[in-house]
Structure formats: C-alpha cells, structure tokens
ModelCIF file with pLDDT and N, C-alpha, C, O atoms, coordinates in Angstrom:
data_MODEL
#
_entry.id   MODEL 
#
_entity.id                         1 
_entity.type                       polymer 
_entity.pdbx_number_of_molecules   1 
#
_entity_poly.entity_id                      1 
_entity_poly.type                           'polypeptide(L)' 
_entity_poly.nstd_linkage                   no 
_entity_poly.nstd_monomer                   no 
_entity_poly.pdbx_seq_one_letter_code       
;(UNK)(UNK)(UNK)(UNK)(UNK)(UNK)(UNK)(UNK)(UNK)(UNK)(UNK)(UNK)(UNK)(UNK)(UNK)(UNK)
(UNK)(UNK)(UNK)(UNK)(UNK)(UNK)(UNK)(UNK)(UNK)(UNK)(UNK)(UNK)(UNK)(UNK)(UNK)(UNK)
(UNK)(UNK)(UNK)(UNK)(UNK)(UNK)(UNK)(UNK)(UNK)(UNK)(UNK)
;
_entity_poly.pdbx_seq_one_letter_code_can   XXXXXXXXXXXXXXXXXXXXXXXXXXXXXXXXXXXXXXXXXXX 
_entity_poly.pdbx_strand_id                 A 
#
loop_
_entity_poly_seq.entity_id 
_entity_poly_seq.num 
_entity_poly_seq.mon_id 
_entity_poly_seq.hetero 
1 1  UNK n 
1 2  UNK n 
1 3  UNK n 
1 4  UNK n 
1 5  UNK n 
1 6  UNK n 
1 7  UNK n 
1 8  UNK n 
1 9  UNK n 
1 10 UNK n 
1 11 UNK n 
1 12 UNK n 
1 13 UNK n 
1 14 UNK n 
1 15 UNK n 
1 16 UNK n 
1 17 UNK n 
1 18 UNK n 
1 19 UNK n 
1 20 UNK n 
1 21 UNK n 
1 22 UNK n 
1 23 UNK n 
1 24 UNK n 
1 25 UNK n 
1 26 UNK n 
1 27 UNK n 
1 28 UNK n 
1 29 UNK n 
1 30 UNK n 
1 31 UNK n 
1 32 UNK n 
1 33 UNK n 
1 34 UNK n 
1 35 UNK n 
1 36 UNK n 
1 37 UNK n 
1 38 UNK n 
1 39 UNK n 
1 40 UNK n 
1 41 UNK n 
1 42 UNK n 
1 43 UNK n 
#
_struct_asym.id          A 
_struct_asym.entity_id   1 
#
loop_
_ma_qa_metric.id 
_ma_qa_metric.mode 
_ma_qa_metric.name 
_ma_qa_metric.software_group_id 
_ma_qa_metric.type 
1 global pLDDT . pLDDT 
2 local  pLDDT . pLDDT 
#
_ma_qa_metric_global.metric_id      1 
_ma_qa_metric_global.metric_value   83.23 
_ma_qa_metric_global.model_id       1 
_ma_qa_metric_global.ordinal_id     1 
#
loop_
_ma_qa_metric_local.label_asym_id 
_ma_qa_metric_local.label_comp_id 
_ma_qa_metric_local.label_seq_id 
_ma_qa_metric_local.metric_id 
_ma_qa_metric_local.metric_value 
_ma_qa_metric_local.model_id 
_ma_qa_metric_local.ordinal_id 
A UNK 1  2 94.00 1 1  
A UNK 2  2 94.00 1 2  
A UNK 3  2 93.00 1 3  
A UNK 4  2 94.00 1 4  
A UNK 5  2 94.00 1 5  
A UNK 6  2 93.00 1 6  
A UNK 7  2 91.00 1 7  
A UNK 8  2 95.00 1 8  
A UNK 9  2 93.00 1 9  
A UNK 10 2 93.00 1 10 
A UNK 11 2 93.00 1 11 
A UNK 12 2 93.00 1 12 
A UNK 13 2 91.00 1 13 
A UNK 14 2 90.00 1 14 
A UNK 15 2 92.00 1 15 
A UNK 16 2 90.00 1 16 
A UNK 17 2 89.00 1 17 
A UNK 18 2 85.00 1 18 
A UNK 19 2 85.00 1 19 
A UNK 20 2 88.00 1 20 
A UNK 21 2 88.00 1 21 
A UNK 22 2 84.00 1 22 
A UNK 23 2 84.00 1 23 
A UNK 24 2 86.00 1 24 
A UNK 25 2 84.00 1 25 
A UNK 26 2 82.00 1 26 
A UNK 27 2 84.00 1 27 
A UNK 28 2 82.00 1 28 
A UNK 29 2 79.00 1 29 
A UNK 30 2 81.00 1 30 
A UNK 31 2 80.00 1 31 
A UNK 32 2 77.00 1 32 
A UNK 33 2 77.00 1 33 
A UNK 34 2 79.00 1 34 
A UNK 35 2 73.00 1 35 
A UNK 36 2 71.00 1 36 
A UNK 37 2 73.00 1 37 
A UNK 38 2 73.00 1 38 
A UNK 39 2 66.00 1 39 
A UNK 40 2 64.00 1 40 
A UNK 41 2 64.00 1 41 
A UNK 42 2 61.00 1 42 
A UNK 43 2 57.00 1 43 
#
loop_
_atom_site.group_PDB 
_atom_site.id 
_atom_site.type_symbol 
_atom_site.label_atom_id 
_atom_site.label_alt_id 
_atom_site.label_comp_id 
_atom_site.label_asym_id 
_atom_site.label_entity_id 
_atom_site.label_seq_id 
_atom_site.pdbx_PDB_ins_code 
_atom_site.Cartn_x 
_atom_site.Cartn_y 
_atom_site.Cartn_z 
_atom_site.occupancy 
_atom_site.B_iso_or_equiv 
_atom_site.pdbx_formal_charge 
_atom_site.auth_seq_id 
_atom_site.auth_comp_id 
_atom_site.auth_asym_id 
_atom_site.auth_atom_id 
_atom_site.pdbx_PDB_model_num 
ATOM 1   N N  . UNK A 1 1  ? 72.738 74.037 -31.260 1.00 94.00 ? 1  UNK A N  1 
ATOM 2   C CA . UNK A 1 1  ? 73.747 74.197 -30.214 1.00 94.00 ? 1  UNK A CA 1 
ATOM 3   C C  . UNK A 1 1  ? 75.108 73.711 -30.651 1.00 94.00 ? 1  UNK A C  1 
ATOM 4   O O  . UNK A 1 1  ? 76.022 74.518 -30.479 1.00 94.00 ? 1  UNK A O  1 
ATOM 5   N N  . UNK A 1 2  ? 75.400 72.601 -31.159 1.00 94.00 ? 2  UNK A N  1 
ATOM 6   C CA . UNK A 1 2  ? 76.400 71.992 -32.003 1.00 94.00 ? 2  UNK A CA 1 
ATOM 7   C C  . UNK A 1 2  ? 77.389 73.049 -32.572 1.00 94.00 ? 2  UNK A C  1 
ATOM 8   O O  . UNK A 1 2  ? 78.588 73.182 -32.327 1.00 94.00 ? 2  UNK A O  1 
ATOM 9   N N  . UNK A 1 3  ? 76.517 73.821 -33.458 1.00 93.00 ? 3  UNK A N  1 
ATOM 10  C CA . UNK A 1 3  ? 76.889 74.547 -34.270 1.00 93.00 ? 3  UNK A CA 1 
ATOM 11  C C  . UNK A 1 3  ? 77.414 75.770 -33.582 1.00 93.00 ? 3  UNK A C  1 
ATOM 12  O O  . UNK A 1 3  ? 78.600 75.506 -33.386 1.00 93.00 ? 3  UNK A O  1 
ATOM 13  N N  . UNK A 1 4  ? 77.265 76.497 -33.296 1.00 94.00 ? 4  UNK A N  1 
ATOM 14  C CA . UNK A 1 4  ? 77.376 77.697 -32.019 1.00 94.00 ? 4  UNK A CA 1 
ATOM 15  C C  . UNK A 1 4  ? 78.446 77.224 -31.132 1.00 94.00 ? 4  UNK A C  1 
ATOM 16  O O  . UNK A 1 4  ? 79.323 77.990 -30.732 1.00 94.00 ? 4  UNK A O  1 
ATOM 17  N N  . UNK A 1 5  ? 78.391 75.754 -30.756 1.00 94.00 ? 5  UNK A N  1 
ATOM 18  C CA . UNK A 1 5  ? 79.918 75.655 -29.693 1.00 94.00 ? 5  UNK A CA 1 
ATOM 19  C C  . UNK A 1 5  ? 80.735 75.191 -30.844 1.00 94.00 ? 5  UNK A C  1 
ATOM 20  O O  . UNK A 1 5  ? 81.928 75.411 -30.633 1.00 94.00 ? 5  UNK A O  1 
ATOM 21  N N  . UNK A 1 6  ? 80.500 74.616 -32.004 1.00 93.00 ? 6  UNK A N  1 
ATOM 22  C CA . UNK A 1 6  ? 81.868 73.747 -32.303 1.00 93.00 ? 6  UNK A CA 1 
ATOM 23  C C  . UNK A 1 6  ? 83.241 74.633 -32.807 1.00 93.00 ? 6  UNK A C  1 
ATOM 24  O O  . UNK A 1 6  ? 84.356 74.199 -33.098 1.00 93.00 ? 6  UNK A O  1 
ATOM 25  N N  . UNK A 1 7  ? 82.698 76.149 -32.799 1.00 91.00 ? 7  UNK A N  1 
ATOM 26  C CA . UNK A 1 7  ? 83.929 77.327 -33.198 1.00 91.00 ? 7  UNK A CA 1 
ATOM 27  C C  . UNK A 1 7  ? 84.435 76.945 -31.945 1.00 91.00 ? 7  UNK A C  1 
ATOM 28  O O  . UNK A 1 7  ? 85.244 76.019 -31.880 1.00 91.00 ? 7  UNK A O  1 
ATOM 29  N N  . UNK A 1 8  ? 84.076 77.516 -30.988 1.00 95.00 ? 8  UNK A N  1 
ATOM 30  C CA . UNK A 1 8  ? 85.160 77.482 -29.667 1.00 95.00 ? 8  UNK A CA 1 
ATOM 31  C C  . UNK A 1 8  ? 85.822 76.257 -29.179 1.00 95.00 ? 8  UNK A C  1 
ATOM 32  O O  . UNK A 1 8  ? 86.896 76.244 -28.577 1.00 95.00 ? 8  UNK A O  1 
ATOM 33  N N  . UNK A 1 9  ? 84.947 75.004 -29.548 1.00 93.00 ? 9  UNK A N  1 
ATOM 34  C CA . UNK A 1 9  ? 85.648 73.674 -29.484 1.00 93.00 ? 9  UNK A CA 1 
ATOM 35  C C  . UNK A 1 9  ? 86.966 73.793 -29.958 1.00 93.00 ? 9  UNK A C  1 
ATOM 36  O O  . UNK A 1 9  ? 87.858 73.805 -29.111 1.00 93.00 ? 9  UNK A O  1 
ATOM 37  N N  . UNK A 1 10 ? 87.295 73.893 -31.279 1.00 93.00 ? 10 UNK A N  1 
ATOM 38  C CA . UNK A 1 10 ? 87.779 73.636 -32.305 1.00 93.00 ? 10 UNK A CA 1 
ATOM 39  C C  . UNK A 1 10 ? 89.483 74.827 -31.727 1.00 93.00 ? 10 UNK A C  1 
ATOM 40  O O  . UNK A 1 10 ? 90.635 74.397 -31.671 1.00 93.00 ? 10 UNK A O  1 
ATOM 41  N N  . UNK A 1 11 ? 89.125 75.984 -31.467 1.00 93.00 ? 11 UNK A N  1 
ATOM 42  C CA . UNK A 1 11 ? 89.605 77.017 -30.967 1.00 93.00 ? 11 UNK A CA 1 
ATOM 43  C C  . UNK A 1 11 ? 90.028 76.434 -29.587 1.00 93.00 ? 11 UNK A C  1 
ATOM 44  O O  . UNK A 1 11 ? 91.222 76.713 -29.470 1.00 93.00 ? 11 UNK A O  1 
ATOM 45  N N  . UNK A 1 12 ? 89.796 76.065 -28.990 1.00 93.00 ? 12 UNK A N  1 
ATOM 46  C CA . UNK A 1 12 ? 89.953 75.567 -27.763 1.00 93.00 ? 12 UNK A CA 1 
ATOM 47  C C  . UNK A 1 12 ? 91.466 74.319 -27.859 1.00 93.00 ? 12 UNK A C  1 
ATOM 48  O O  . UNK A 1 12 ? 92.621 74.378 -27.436 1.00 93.00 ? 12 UNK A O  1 
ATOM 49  N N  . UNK A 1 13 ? 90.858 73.514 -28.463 1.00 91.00 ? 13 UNK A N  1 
ATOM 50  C CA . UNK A 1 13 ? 91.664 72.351 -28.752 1.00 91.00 ? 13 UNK A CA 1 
ATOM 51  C C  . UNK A 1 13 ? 93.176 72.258 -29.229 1.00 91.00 ? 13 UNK A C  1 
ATOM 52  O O  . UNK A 1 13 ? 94.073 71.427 -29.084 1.00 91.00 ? 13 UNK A O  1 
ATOM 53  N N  . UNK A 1 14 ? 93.004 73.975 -30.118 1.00 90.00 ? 14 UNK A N  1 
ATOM 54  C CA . UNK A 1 14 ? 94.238 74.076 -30.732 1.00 90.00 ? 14 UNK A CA 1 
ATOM 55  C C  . UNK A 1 14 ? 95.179 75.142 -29.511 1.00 90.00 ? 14 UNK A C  1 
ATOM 56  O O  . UNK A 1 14 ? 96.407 75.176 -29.434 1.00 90.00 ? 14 UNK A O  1 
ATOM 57  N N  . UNK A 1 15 ? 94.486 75.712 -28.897 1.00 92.00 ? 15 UNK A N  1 
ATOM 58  C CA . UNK A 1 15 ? 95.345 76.243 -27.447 1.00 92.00 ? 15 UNK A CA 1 
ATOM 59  C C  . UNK A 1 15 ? 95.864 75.582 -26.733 1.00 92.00 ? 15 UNK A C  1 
ATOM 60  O O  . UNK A 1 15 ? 96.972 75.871 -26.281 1.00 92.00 ? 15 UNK A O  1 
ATOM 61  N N  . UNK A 1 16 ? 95.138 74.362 -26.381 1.00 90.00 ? 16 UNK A N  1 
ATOM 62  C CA . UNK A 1 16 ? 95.688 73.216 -25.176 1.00 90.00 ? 16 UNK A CA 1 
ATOM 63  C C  . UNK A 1 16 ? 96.702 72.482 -25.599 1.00 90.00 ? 16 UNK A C  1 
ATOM 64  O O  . UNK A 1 16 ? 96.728 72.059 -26.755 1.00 90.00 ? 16 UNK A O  1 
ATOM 65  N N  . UNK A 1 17 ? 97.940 72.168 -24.473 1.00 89.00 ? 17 UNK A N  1 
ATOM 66  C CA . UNK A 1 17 ? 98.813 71.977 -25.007 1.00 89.00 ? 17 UNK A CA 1 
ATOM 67  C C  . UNK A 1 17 ? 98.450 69.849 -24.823 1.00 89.00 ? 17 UNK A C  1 
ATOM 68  O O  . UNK A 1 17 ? 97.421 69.412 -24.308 1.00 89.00 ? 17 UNK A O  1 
ATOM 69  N N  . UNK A 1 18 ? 99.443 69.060 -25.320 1.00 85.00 ? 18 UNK A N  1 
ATOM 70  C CA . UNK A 1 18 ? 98.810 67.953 -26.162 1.00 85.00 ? 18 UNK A CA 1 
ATOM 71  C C  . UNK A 1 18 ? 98.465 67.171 -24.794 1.00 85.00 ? 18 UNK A C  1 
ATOM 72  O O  . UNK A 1 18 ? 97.373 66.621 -24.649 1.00 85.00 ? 18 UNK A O  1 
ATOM 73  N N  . UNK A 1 19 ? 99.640 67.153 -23.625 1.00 85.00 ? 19 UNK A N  1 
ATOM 74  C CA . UNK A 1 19 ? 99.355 66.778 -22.465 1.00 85.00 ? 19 UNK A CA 1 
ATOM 75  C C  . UNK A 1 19 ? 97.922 66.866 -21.737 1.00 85.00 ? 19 UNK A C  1 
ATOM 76  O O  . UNK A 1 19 ? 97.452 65.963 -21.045 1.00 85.00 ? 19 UNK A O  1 
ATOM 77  N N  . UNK A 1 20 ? 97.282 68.142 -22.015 1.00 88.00 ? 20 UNK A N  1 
ATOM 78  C CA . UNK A 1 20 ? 95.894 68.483 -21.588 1.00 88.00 ? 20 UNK A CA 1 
ATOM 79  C C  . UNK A 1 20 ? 95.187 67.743 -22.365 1.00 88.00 ? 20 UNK A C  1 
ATOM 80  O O  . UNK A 1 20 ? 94.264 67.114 -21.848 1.00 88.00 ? 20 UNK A O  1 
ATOM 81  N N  . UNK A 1 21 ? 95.406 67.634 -23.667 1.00 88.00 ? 21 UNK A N  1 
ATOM 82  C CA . UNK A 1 21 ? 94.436 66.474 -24.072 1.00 88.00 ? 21 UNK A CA 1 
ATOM 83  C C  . UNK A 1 21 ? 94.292 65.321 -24.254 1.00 88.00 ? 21 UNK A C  1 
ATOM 84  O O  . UNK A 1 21 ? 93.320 64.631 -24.562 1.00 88.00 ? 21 UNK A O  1 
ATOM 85  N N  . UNK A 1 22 ? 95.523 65.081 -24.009 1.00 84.00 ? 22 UNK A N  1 
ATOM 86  C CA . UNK A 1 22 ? 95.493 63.203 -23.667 1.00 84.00 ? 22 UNK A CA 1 
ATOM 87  C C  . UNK A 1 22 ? 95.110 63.077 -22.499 1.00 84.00 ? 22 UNK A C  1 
ATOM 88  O O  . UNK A 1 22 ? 94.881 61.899 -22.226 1.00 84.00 ? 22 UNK A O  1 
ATOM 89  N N  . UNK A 1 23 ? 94.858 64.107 -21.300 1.00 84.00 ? 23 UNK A N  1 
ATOM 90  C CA . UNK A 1 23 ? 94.337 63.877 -20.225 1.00 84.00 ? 23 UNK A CA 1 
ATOM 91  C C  . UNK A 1 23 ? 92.967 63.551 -20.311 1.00 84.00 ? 23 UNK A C  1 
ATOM 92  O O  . UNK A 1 23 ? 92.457 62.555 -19.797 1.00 84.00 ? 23 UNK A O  1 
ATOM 93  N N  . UNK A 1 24 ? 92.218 64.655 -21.160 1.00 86.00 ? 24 UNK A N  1 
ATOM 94  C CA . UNK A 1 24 ? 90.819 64.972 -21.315 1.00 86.00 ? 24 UNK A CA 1 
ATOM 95  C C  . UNK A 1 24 ? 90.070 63.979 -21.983 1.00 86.00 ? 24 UNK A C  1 
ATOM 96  O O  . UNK A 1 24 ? 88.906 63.652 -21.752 1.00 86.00 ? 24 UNK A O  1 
ATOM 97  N N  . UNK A 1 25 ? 91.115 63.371 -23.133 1.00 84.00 ? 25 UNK A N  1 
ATOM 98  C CA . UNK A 1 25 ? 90.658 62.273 -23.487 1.00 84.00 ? 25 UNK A CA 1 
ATOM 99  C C  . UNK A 1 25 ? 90.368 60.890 -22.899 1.00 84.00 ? 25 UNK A C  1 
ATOM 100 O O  . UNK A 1 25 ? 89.421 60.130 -23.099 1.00 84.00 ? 25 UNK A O  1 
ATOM 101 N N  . UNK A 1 26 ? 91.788 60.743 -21.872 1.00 82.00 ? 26 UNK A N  1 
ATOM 102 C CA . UNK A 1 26 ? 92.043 59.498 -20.849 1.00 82.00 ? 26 UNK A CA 1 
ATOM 103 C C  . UNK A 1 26 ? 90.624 59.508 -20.219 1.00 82.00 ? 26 UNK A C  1 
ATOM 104 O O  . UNK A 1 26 ? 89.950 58.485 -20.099 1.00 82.00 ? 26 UNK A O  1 
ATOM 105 N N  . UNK A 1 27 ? 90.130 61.025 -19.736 1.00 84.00 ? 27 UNK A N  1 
ATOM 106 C CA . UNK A 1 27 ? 88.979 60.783 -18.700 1.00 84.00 ? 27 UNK A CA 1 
ATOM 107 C C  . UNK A 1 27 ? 87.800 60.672 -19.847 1.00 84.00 ? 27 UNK A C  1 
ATOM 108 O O  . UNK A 1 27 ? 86.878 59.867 -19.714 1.00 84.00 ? 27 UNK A O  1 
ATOM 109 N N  . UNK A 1 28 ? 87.866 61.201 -20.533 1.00 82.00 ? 28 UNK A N  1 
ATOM 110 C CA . UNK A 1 28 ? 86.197 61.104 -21.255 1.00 82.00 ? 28 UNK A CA 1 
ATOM 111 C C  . UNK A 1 28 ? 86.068 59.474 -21.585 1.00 82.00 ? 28 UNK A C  1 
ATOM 112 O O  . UNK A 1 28 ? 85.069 58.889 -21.166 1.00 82.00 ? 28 UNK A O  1 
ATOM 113 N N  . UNK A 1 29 ? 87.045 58.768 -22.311 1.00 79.00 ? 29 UNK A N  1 
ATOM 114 C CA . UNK A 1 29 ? 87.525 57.340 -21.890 1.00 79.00 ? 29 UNK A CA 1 
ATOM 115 C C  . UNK A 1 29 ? 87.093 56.268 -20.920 1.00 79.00 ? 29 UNK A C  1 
ATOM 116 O O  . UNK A 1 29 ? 86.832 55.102 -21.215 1.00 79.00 ? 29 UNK A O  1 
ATOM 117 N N  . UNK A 1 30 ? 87.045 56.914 -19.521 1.00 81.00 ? 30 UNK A N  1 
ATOM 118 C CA . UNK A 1 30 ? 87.086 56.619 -18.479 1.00 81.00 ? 30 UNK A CA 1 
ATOM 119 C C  . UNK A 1 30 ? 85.541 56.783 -18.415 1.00 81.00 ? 30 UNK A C  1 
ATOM 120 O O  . UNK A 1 30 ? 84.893 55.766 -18.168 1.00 81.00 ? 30 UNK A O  1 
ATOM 121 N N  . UNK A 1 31 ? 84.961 57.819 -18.587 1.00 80.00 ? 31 UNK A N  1 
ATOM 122 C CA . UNK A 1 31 ? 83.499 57.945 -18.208 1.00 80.00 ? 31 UNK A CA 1 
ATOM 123 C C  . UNK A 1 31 ? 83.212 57.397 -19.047 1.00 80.00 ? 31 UNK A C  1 
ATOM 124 O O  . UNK A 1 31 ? 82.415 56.542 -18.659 1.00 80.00 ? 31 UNK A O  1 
ATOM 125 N N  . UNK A 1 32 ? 83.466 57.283 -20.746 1.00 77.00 ? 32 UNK A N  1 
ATOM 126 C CA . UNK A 1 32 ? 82.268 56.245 -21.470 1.00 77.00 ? 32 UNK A CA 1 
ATOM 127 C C  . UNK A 1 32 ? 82.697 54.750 -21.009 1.00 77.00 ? 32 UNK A C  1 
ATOM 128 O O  . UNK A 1 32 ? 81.816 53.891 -20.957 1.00 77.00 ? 32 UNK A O  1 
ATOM 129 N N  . UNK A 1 33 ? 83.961 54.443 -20.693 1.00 77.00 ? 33 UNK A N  1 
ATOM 130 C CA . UNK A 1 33 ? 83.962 53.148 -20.135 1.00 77.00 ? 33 UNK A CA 1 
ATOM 131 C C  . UNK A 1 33 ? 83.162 52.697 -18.539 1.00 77.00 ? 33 UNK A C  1 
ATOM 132 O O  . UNK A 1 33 ? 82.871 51.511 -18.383 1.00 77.00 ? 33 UNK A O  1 
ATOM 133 N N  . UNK A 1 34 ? 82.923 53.464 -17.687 1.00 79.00 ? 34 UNK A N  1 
ATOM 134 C CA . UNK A 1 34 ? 82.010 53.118 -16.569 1.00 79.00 ? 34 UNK A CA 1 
ATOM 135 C C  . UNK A 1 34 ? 81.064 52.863 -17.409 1.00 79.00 ? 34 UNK A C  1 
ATOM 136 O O  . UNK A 1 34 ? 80.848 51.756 -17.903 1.00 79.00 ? 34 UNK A O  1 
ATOM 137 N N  . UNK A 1 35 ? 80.053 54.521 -17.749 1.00 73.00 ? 35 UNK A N  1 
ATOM 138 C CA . UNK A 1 35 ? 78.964 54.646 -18.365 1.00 73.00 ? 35 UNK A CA 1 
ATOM 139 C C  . UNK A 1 35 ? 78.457 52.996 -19.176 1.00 73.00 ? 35 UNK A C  1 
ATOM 140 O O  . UNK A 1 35 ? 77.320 52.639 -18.865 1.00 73.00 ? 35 UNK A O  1 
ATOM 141 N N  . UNK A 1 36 ? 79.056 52.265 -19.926 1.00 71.00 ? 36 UNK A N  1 
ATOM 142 C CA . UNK A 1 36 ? 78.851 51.670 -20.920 1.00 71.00 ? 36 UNK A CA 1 
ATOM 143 C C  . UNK A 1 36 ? 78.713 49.857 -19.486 1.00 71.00 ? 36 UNK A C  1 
ATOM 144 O O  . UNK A 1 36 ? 77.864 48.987 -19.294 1.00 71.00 ? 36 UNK A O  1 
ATOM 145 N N  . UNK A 1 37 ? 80.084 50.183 -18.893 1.00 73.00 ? 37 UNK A N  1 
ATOM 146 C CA . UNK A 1 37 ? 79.801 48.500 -17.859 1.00 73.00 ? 37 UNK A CA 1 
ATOM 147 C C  . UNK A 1 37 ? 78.327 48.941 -17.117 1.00 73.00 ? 37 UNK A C  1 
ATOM 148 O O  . UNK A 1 37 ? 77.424 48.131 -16.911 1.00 73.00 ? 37 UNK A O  1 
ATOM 149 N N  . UNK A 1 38 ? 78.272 50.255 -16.792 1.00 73.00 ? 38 UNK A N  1 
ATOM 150 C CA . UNK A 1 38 ? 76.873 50.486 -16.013 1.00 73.00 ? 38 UNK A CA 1 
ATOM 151 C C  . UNK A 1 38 ? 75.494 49.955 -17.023 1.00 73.00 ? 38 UNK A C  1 
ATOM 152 O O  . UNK A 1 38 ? 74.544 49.219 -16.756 1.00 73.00 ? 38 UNK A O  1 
ATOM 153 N N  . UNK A 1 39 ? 75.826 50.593 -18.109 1.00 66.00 ? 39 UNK A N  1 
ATOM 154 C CA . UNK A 1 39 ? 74.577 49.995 -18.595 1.00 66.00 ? 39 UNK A CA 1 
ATOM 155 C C  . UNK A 1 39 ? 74.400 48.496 -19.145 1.00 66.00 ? 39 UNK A C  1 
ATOM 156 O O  . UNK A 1 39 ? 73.372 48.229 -19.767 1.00 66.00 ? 39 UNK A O  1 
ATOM 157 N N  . UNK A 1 40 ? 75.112 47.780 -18.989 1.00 64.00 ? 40 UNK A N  1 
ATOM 158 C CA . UNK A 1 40 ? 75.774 46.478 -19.201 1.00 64.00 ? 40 UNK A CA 1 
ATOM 159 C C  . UNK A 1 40 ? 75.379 45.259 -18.305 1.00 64.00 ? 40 UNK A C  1 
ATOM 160 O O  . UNK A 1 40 ? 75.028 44.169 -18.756 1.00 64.00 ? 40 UNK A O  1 
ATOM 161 N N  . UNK A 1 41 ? 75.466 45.533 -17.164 1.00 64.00 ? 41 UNK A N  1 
ATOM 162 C CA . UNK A 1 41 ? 75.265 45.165 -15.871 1.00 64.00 ? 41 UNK A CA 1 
ATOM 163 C C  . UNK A 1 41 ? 74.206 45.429 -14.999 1.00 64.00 ? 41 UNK A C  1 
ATOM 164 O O  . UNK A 1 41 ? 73.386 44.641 -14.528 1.00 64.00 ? 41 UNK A O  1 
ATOM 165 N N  . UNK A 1 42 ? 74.319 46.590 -14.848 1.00 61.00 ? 42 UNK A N  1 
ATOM 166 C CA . UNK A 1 42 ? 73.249 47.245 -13.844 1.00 61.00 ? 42 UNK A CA 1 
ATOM 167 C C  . UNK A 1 42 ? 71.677 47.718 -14.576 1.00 61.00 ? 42 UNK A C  1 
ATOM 168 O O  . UNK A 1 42 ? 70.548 47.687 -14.085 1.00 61.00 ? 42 UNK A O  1 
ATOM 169 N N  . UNK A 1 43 ? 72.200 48.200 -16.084 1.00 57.00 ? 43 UNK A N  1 
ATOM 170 C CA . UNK A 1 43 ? 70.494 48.872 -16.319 1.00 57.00 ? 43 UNK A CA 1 
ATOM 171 C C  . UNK A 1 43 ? 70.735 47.858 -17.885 1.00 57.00 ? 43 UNK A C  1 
ATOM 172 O O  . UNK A 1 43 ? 69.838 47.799 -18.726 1.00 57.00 ? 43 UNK A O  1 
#
C-alpha cells in the first residue's frame, strides 16, 4: 500500500501551496501530541 500511495503523496505535496502544509503538519503534530499524552497517562 505504501508503495501505490507514495506517487500521489509525493505529487500531492508539491501542488499544495507551503501554507497548506504547515497547516497539515501543525495538525498531524497536534494529533501525535494528544495521541502520545493519551498513551502516557491514560493507557
């Protein structure tokens, strides 16, 4: 599966302009930082 998405990843990334991805990044950020206090704390 990796393999099969990482063309359009890659393709993708270079369309978006840089604003979209400092967004995308801020949030993925954001979810491994919950994700990580959740498992920290809670599990």
């Amino acid at each position: 599966g990796v393999v099969l998405a990482s063309k359009f990843g890659v393709k993708a990334g270079a369309r978006l302009s840089e604003d979209k991805l400092k967004l995308m990044l801020l949030i993925l950020v954001t979810i491994v930082t919950t994700k990580m206090l959740w498992e920290t704390f809670f599990h």
